[in-house]
Protein backbone atom coordinates (compact mmCIF):
# COMPACT_ATOMS: atom_id res chain seq x y z
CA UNK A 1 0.00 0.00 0.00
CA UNK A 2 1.37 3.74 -0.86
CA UNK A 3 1.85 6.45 1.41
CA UNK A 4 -1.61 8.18 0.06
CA UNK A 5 -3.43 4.89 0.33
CA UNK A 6 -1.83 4.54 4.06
CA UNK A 7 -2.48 7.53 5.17
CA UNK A 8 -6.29 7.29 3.79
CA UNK A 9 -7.33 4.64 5.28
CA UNK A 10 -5.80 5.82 8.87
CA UNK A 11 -7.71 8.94 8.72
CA UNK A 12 -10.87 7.48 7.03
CA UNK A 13 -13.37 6.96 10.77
CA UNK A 14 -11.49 10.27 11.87
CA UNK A 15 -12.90 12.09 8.84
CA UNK A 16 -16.14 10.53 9.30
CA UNK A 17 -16.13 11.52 12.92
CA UNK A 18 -15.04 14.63 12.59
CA UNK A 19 -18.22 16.02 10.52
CA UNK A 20 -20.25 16.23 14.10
CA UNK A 21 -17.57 18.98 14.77
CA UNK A 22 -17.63 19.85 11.05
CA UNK A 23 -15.04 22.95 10.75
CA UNK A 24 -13.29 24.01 7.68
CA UNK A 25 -9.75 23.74 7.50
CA UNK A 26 -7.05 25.03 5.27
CA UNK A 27 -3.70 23.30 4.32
CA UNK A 28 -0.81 24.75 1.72
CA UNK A 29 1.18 22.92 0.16
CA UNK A 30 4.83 23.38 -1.59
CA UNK A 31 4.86 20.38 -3.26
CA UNK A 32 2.39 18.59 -5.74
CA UNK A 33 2.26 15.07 -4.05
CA UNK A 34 2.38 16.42 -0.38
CA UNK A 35 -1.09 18.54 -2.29
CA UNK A 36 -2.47 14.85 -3.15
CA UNK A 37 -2.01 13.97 0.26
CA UNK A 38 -3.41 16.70 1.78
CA UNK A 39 -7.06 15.51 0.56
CA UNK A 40 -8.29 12.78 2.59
CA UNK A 41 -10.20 9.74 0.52
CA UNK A 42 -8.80 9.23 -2.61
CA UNK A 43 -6.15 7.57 -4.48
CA UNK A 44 -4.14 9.98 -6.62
CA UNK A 45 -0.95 10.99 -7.96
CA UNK A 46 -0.10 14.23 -8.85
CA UNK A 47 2.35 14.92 -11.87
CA UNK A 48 3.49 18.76 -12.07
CA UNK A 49 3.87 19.35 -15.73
CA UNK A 50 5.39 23.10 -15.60
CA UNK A 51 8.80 24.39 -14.32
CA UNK A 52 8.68 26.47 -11.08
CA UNK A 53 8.16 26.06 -7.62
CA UNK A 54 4.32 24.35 -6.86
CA UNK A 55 2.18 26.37 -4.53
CA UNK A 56 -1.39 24.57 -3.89
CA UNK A 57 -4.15 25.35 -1.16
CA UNK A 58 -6.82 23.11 -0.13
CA UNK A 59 -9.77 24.49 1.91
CA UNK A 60 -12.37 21.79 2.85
CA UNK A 61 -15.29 21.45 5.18
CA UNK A 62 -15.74 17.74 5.95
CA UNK A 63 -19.99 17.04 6.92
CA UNK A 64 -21.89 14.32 7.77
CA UNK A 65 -23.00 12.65 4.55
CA UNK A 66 -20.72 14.94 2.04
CA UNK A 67 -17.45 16.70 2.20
CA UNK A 68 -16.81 20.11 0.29
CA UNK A 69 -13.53 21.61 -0.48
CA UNK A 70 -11.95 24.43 -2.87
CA UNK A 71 -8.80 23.58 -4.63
CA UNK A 72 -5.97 25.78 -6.32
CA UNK A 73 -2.65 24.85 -7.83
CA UNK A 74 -0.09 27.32 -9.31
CA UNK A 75 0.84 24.78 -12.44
CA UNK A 76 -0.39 22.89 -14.99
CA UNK A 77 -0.89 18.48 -13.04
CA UNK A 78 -1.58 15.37 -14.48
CA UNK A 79 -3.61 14.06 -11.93
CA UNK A 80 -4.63 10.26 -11.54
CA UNK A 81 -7.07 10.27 -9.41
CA UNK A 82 -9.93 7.48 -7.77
CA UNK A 83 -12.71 8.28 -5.22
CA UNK A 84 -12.74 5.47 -2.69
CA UNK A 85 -15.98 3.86 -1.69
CA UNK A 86 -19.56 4.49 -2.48
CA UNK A 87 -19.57 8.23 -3.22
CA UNK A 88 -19.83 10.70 -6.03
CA UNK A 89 -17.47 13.86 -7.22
CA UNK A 90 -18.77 16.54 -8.33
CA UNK A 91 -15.69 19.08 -10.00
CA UNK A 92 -16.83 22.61 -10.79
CA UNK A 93 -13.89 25.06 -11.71
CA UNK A 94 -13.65 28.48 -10.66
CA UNK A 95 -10.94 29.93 -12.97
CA UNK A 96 -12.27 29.63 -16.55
CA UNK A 97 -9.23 30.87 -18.52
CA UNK A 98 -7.88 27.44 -19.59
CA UNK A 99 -10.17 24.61 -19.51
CA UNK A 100 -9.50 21.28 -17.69
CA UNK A 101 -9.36 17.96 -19.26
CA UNK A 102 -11.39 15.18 -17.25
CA UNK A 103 -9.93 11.99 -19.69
CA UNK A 104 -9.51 13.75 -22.64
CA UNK A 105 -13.12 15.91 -22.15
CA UNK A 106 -12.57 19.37 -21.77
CA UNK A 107 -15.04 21.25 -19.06
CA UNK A 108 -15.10 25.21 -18.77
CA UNK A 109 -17.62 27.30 -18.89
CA UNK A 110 -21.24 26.09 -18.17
CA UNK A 111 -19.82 22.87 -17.45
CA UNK A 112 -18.72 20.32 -14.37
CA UNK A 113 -17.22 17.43 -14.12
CA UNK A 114 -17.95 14.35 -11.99
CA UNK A 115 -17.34 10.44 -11.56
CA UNK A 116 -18.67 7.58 -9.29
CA UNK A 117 -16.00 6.29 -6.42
CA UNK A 118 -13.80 3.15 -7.49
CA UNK A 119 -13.72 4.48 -10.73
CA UNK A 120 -9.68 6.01 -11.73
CA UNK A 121 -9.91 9.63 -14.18
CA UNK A 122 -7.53 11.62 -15.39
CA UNK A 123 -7.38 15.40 -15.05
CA UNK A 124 -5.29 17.69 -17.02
CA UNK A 125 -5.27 21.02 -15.48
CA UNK A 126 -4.05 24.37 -16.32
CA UNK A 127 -1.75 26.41 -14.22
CA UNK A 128 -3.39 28.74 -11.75
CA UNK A 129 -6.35 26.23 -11.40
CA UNK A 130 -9.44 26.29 -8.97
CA UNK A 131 -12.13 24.02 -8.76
CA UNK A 132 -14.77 23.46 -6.24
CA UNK A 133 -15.21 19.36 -5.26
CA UNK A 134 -17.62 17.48 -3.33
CA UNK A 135 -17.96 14.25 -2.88
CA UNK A 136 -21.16 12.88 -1.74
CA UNK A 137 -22.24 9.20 -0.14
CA UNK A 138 -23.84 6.88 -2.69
CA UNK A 139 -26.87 6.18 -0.59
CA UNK A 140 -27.33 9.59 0.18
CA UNK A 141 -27.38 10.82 -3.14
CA UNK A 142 -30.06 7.59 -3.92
CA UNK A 143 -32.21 8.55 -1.11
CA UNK A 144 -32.37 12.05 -2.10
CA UNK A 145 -33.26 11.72 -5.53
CA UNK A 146 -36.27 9.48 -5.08
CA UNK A 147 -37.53 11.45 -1.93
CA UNK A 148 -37.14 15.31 -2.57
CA UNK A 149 -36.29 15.16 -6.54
CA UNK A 150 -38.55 12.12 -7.23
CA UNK A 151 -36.44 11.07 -10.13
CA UNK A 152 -34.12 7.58 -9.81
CA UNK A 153 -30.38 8.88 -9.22
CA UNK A 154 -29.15 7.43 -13.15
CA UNK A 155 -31.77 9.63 -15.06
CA UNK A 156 -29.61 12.60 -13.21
CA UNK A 157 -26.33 10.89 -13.09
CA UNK A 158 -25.81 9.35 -16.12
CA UNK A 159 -22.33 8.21 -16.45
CA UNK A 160 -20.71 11.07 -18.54
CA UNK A 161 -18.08 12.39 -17.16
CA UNK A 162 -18.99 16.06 -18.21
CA UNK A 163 -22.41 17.85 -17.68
CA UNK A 164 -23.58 21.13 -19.46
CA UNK A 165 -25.55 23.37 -17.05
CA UNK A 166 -27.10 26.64 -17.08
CA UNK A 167 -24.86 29.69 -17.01
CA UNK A 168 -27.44 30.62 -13.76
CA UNK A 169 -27.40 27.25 -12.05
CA UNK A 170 -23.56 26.64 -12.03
CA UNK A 171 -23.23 30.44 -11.01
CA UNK A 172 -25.69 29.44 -7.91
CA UNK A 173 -23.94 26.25 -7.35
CA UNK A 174 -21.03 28.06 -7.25
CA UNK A 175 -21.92 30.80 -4.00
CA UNK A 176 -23.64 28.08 -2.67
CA UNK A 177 -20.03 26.44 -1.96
CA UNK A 178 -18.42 29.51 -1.29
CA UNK A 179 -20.86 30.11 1.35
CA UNK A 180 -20.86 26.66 2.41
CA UNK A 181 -16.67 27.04 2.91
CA UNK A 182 -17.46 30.37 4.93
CA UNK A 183 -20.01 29.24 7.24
CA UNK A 184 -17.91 27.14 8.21
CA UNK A 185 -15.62 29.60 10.17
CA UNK A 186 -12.76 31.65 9.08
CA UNK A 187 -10.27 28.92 8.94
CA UNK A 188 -6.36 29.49 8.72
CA UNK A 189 -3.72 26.86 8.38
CA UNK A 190 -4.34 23.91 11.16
CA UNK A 191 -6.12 26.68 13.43
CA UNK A 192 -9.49 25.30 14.60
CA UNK A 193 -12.28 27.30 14.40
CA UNK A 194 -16.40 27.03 16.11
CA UNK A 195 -17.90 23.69 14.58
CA UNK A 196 -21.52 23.78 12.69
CA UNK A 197 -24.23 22.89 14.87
CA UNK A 198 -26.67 19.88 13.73
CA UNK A 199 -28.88 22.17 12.28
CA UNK A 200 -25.95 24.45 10.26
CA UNK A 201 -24.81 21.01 9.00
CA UNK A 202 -28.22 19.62 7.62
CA UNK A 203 -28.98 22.86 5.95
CA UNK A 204 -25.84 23.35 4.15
CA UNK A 205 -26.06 19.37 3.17
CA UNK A 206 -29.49 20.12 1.86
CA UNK A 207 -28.84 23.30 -0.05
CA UNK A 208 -25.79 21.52 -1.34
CA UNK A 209 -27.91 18.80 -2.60
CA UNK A 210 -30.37 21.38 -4.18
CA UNK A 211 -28.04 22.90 -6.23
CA UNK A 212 -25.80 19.90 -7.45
CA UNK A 213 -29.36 18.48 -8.81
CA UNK A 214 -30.05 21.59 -10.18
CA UNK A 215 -27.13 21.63 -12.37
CA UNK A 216 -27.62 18.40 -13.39
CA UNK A 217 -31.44 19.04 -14.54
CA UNK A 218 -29.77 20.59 -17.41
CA UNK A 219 -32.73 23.03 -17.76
CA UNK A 220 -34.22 25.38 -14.80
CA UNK A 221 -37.80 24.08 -15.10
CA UNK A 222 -37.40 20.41 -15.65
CA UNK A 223 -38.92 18.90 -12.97
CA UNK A 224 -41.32 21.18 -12.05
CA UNK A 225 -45.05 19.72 -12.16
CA UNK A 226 -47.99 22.14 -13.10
CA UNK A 227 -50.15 20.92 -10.66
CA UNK A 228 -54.25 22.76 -10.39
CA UNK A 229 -54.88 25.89 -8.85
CA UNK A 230 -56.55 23.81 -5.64
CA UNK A 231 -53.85 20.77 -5.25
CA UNK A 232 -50.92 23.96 -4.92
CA UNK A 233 -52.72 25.59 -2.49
CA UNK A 234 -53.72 22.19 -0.93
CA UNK A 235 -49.66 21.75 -1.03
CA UNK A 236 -48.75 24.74 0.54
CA UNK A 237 -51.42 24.90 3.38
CA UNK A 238 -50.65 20.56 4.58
CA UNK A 239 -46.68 22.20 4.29
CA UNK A 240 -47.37 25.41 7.08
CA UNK A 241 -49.53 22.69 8.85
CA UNK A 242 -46.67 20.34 8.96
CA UNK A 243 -44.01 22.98 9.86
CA UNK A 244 -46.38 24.43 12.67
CA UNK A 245 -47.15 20.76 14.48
CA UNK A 246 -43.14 20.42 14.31
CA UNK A 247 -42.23 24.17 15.37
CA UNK A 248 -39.75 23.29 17.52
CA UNK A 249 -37.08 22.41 15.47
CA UNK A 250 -36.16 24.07 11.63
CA UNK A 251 -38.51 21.93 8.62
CA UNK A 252 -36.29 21.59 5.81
CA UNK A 253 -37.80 21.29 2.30
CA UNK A 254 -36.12 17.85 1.86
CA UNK A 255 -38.52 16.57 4.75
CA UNK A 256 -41.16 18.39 3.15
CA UNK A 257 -41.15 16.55 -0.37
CA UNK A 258 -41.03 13.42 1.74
CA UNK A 259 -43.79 14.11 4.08
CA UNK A 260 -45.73 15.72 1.00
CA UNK A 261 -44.72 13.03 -1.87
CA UNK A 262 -43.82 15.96 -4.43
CA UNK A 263 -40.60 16.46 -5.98
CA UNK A 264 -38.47 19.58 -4.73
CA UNK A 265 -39.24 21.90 -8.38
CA UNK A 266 -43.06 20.80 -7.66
CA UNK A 267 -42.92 22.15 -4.32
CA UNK A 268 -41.21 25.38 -5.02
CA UNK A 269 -43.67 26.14 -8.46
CA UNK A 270 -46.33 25.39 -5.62
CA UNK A 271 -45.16 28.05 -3.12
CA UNK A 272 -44.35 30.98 -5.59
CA UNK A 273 -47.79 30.34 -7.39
CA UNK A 274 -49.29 30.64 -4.05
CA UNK A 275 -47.22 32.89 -2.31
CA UNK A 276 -44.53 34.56 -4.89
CA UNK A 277 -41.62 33.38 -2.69
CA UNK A 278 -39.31 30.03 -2.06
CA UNK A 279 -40.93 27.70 0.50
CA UNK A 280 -37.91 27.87 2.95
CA UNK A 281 -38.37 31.86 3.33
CA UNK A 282 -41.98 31.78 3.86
CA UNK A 283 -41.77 28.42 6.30
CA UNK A 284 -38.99 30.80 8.44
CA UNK A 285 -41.21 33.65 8.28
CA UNK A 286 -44.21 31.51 9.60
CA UNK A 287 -41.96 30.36 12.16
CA UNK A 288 -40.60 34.29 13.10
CA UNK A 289 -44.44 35.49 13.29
CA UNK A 290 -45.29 32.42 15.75
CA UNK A 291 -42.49 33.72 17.91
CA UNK A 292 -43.60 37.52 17.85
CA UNK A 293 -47.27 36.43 18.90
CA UNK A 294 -45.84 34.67 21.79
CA UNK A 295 -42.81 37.31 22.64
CA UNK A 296 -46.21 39.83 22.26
CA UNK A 297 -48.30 37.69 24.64
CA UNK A 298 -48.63 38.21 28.53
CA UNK A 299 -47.39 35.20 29.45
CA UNK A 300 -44.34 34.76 27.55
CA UNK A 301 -40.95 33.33 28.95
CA UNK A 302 -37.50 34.47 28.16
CA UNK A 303 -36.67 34.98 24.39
CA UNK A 304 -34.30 32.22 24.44
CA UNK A 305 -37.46 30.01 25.52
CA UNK A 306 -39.60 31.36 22.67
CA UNK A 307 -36.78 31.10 19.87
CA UNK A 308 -36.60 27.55 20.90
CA UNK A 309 -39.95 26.77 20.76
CA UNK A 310 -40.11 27.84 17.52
CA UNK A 311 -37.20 26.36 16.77
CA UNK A 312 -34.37 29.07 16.57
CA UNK A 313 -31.24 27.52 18.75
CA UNK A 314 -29.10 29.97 17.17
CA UNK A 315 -30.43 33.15 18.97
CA UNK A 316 -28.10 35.11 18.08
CA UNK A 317 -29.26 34.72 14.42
CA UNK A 318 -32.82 34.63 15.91
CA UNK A 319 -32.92 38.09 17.09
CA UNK A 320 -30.87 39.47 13.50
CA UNK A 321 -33.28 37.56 11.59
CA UNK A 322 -36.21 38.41 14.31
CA UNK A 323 -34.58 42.14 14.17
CA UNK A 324 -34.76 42.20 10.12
CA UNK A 325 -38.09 41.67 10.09
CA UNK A 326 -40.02 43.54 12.39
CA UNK A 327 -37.46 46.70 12.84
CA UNK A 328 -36.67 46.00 16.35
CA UNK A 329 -34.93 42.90 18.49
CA UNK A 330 -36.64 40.27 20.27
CA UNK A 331 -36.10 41.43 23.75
CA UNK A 332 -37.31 45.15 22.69
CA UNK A 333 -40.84 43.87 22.24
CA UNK A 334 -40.97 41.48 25.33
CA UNK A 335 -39.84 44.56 27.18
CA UNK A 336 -42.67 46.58 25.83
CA UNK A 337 -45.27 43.49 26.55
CA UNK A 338 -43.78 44.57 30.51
CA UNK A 339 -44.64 47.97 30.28
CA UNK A 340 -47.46 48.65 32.55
């Protein structure tokens, strides 16, 4: 066994324990196989094809079911590289001066690259290179597709190692990692920073999720059911039921579609029909105005009791989101409730 393949498998259960304290972390590198090595679960081999001294960074945010990283590298690699296990890559590049070779295919612009785990690629990539990864459990992906998208996982996936996308849903796809890299702290070299609670983690999984399938839709409304006038309103009143019998913790729209039996698209047609906005903003605003009524009523606890009853264990982020949208913080208007 290699030094790659050693040190893999040693760190494999640490990676996977280490999403319940998911963090992100940043490594450099000076050389192009100590950059292979920095990036835990694969096989690969790094070949630097230009003279100069190698520079790479690797920024990564390992989660429960997925792990997301951005990658740059000063010159132009031949990298051999294999996915271990039951998992998918998804490769979108950043830089698009140049466009990268995934065996022999180029992918630039409106494009993205990914392959199954246990499967060996080639990449060819340019100097000054970034690319966004993430690799993704098998079963996760599977469950996903038949619950939320309602689709089987090979009539998304389907074996090519380059997909064409929307200029709009690889630009989303993109912030959505960028975010997803920041959220999880401002991370320097080997310098540990706050971990992701649960509910940080499972939202930035399932927004993740959201916008790697919407990529691979090829098309922004394939997907999307035009359902009558009576069964979207019938959709969006059983989803505020739902949220409001389970207000103390955050619905996601994932559980939703699966409570529901409607794909993600049909869901989200559903609520801007009815509504003219995303379900997940109008579920959180449900969830804010449940909190005012009882911050508002005479017998209301402390405002950390309230934002957890509704749900909001962040309360710092409670009273900036409770703050944005009523002009004033959550402990202004149970002091005015006081007030003789």
């Amino acid at each position: 066994m290699n030094e790659t393949a050693e040190r893999t498998e040693a760190t494999a259960g640490q990676a996977q324990c280490s999403a319940h304290g998911a963090r992100t972390v940043v490594s450099v590198a000076h050389d192009a196989d100590e950059q292979a090595r920095n990036l835990v679960g694969w096989r690969q081999t790094y070949d630097q094809l230009a003279a100069g001294r190698f520079v790479g960074t690797l920024t990564e945010l390992p989660l429960d079911t997925m792990k997301v990283f951005r990658e740059t590298t000063s010159h132009t690699l031949r990298q051999a590289c294999e996915v271990r296990g039951d998992a998918w890559w998804f490769g979108i590049p950043v830089a698009r001066e140049g466009a990268a070779r995934i065996d022999a295919q180029a992918f630039g612009a409106q494009a993205f690259a990914l392959r199954p785990g246990n499967v060996e690629f080639e990449l060819l990539t340019p100097a000054q290179f970034s690319i966004y990864g993430v690799v993704v459990r098998g079963d996760v992906l599977r469950h996903y597709a038949a619950t939320v998208e309602r689709t089987a996982l090979e009539e998304r996936l389907t074996g090519a190692p380059v997909v064409q996308a929307a200029a709009a849903c690889i630009e989303r796809l993109c912030a959505r990692l960028a975010r997803c890299l920041d959220d999880g702290g401002q991370a320097h070299e080997n310098v540990p920073v706050s971990p992701l609670s649960n509910v940080e983690r499972n939202a930035l999984q399932a927004e993740v999720l959201a916008a790697l399938f919407d990529a691979c839709a090829g098309s922004e409304g394939e997907g999307a059911v035009a359902e009558p006038a009576s069964r979207r309103r019938w959709i969006v009143a059983q989803a505020r039921d739902y949220v409001l019998a389970h207000r103390g913790r955050p619905v996601g729209v994932p559980e939703l579609c699966e409570q529901l039996h409607v794909s993600r698209r049909t869901l989200q047609y559903c609520f801007q029909d009815v509504l003219g906005m995303a379900p997940a903003t109008y579920l959180r605003a449900l969830r804010l105005n449940g909190a005012r009524r009882d911050l508002c009523g005479r017998a209301a606890g402390s405002v950390q009791d309230v934002a957890a009853a509704w749900g909001f264990w962040h309360l710092s982020q409670f009273a900036t989101d409770y703050r944005r949208m009523f002009g004033m913080r959550p402990s202004e208007a149970l002091r005015a409730v006081a007030m003789p």
